[in-house]
C-alpha atoms as a PDB file:
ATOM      1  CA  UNK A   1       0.857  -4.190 -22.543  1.00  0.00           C
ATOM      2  CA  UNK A   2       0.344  -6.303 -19.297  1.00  0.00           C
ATOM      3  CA  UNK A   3      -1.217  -4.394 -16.432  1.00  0.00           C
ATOM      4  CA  UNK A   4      -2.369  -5.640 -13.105  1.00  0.00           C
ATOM      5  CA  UNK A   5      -4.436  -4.154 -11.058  1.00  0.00           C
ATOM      6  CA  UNK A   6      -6.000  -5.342  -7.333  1.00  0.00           C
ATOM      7  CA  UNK A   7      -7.588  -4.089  -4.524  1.00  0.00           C
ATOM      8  CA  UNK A   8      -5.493  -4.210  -1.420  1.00  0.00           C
ATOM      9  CA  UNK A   9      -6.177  -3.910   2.674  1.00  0.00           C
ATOM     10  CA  UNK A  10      -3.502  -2.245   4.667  1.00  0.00           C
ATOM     11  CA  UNK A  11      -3.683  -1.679   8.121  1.00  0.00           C
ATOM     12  CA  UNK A  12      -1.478   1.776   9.737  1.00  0.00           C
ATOM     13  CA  UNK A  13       1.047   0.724  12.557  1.00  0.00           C
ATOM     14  CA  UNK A  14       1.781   4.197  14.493  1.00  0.00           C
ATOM     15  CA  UNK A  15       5.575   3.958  16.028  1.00  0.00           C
ATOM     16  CA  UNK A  16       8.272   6.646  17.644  1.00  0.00           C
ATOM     17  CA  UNK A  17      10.235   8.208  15.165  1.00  0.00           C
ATOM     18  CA  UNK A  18      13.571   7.092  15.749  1.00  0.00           C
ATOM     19  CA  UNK A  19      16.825   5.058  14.324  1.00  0.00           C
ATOM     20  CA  UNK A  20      15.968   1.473  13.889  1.00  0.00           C
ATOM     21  CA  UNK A  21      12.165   1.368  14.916  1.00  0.00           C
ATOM     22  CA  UNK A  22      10.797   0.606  11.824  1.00  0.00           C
ATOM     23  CA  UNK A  23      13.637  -1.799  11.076  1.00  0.00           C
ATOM     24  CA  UNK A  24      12.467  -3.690  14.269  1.00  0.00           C
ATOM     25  CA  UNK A  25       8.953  -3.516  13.721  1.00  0.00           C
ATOM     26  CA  UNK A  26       8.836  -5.340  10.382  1.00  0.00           C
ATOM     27  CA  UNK A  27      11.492  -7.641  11.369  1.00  0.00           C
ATOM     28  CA  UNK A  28       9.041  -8.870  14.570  1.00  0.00           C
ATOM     29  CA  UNK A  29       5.923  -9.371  11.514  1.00  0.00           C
ATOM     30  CA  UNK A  30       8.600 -11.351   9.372  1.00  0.00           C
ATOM     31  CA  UNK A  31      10.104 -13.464  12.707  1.00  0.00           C
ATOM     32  CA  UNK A  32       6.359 -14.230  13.135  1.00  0.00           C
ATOM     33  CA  UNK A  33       5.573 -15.498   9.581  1.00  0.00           C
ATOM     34  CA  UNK A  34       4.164 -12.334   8.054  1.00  0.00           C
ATOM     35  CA  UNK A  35       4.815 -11.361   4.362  1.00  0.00           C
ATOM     36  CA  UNK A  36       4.550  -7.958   2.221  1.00  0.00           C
ATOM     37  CA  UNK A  37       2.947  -6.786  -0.765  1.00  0.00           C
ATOM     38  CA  UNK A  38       4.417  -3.473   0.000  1.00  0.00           C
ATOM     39  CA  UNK A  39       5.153  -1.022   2.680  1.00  0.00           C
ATOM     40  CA  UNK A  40       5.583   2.541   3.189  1.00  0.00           C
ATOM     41  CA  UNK A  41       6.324   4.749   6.324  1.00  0.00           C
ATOM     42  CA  UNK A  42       6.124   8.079   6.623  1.00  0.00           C
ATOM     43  CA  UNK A  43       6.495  10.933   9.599  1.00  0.00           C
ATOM     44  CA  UNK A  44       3.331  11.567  11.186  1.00  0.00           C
ATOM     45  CA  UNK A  45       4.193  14.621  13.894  1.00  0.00           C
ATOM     46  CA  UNK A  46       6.824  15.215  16.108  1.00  0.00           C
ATOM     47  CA  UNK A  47       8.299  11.971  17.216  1.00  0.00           C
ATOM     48  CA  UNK A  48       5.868   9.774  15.426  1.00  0.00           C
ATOM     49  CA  UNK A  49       5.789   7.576  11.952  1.00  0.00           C
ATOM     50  CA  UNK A  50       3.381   5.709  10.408  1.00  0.00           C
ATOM     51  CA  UNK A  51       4.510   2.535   8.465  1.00  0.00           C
ATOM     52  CA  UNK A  52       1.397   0.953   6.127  1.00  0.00           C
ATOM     53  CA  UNK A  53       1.590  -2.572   5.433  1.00  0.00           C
ATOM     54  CA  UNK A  54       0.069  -4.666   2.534  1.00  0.00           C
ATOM     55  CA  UNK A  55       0.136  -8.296   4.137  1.00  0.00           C
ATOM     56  CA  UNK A  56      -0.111 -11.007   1.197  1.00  0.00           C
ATOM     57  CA  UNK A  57      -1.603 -12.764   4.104  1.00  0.00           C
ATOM     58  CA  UNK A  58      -3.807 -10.680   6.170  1.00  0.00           C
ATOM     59  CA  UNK A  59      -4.855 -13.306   9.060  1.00  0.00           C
ATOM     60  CA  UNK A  60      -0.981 -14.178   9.292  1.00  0.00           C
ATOM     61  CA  UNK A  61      -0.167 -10.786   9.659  1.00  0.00           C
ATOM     62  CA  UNK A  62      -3.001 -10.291  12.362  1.00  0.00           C
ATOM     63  CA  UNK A  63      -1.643 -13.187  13.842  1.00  0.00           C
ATOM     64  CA  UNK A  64       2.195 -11.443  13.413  1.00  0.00           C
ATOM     65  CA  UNK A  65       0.961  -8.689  15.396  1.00  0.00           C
ATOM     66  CA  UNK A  66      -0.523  -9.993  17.892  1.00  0.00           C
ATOM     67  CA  UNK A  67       2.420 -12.030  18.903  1.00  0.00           C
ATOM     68  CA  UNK A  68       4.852  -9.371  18.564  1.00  0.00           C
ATOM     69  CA  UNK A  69       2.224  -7.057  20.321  1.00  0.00           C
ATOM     70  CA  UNK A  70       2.183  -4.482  17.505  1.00  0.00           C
ATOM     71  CA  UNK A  71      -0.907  -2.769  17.268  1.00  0.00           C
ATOM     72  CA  UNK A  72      -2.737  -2.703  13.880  1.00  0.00           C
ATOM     73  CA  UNK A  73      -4.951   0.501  13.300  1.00  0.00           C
ATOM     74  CA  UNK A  74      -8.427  -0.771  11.458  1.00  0.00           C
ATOM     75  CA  UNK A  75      -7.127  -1.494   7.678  1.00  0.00           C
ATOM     76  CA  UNK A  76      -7.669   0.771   4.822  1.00  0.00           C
ATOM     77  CA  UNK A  77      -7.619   0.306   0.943  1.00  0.00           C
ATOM     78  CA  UNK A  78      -5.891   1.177  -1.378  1.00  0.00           C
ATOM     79  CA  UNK A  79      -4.921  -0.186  -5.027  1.00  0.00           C
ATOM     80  CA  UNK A  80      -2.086  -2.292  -6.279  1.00  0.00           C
ATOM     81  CA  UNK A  81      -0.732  -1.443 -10.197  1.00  0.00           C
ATOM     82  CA  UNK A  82       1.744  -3.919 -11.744  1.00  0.00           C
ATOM     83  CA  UNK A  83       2.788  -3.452 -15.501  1.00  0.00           C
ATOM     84  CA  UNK A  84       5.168  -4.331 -18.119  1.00  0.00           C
ATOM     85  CA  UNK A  85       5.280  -1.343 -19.863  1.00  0.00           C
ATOM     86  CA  UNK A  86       6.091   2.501 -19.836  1.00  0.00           C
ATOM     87  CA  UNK A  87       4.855   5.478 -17.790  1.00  0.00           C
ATOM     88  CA  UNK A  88       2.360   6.293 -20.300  1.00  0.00           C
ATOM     89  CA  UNK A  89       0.505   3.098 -18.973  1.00  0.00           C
ATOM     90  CA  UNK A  90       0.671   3.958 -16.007  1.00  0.00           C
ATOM     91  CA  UNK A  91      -0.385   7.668 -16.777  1.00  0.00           C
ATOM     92  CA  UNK A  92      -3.405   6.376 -18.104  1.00  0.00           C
ATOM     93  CA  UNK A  93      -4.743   4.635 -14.918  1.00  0.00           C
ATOM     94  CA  UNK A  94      -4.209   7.964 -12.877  1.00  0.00           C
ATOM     95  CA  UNK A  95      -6.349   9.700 -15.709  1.00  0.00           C
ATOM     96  CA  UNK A  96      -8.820   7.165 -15.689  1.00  0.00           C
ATOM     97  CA  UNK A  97      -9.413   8.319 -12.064  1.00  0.00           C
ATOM     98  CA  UNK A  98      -9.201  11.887 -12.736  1.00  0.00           C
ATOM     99  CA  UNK A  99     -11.872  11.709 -15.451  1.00  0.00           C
ATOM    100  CA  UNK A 100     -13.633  10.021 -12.920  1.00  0.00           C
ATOM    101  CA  UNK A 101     -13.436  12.687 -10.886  1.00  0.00           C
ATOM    102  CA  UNK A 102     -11.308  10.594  -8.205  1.00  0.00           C
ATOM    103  CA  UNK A 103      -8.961  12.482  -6.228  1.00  0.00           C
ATOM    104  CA  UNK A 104      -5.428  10.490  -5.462  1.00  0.00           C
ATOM    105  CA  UNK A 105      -4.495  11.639  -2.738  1.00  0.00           C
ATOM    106  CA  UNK A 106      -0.960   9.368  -2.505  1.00  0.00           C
ATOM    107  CA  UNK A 107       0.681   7.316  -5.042  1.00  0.00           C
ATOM    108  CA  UNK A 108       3.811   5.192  -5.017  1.00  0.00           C
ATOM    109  CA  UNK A 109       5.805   3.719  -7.593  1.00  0.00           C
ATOM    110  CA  UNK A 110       8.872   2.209  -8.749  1.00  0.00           C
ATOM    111  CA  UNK A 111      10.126   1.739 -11.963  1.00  0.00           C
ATOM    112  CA  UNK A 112      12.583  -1.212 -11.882  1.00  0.00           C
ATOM    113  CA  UNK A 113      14.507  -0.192 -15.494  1.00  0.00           C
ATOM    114  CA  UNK A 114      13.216  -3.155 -17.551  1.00  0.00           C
ATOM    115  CA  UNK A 115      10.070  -1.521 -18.657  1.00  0.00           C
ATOM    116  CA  UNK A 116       8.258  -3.168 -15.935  1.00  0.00           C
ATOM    117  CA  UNK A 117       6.856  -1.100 -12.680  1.00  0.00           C
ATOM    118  CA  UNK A 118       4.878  -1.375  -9.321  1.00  0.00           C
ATOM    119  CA  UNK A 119       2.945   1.703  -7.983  1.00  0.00           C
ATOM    120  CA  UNK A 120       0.116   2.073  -5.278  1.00  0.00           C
ATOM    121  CA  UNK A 121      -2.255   4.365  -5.203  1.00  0.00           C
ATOM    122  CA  UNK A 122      -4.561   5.462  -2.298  1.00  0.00           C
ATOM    123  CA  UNK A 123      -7.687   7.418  -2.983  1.00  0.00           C
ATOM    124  CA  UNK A 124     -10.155   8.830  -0.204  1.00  0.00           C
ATOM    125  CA  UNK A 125     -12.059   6.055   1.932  1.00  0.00           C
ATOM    126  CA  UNK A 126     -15.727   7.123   0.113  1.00  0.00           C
ATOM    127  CA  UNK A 127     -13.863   6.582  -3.221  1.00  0.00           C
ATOM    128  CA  UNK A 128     -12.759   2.966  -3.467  1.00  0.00           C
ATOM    129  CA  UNK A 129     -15.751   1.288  -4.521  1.00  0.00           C
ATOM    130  CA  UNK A 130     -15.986   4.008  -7.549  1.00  0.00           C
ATOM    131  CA  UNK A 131     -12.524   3.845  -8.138  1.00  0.00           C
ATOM    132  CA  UNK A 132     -12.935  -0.380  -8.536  1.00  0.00           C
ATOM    133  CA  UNK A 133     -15.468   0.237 -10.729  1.00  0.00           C
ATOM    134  CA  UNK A 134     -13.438   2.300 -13.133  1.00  0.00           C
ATOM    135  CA  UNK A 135     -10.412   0.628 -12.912  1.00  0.00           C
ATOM    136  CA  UNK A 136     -12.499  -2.516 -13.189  1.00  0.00           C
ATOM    137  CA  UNK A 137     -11.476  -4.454 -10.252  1.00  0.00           C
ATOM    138  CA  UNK A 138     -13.533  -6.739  -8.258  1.00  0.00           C
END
């Protein structure tokens, strides 16, 4: 069993909830040299969406945004989860947490149908540096 775990930055991008926005929005970060660990986007309130993006390079992706002139929110953390095996695996890094007493409060994942999988998982602010600790990450 192979399992992967990191800490990751992502920094909140607040945009109008509409046809194409996102689309344009990480197409201006890519133009501008910026690459993904992962992204996510979800409504915020009328009108409004909030994509999250992991940059494998965070000072290209400040430098993305500035050039584009997409504003970055102040970055967050949350942790990356790559494995070669089944959803038990993967069940037993969520109860790690929970023993722990971490709350999740969001958590991602995609299978890809090989036996392999990629999943984030966000916990509360106060919790990462516990949460490191018990998942062992630096």
């Amino acid at each position: 069993m192979s399992i992967s775990i990191t800490r990751a930055r992502y920094f909140h991008i607040t945009v109008r909830d509409r046809p194409g926005e996102g689309c344009r929005v990480l197409a201006d970060l890519g133009e501008e040299g910026a690459d993904l660990l992962a992204f996510t986007a979800v409504p915020t309130g009328p009108g409004t969406a909030q994509l999250r993006v992991f940059p494998q390079d965070e000072e290209a992706l400040l430098r993305a945004a500035e050039r584009s002139g997409i504003v970055l929110q102040d970055p967050d953390e949350a942790f990356i989860v790559r494995g070669d095996e089944h959803l038990a695996a993967l069940t037993a890094i969520h109860r790690k947490l929970a023993d722990a007493r971490i709350n999740i409060f969001a958590s991602n994942g995609i299978f890809d149908g090989h036996g392999g999988y990629c999943c984030v998982i966000y916990v509360r602010p106060e919790d990462v540096e516990h949460a490191a600790v018990v998942l062992g990450v630096d």
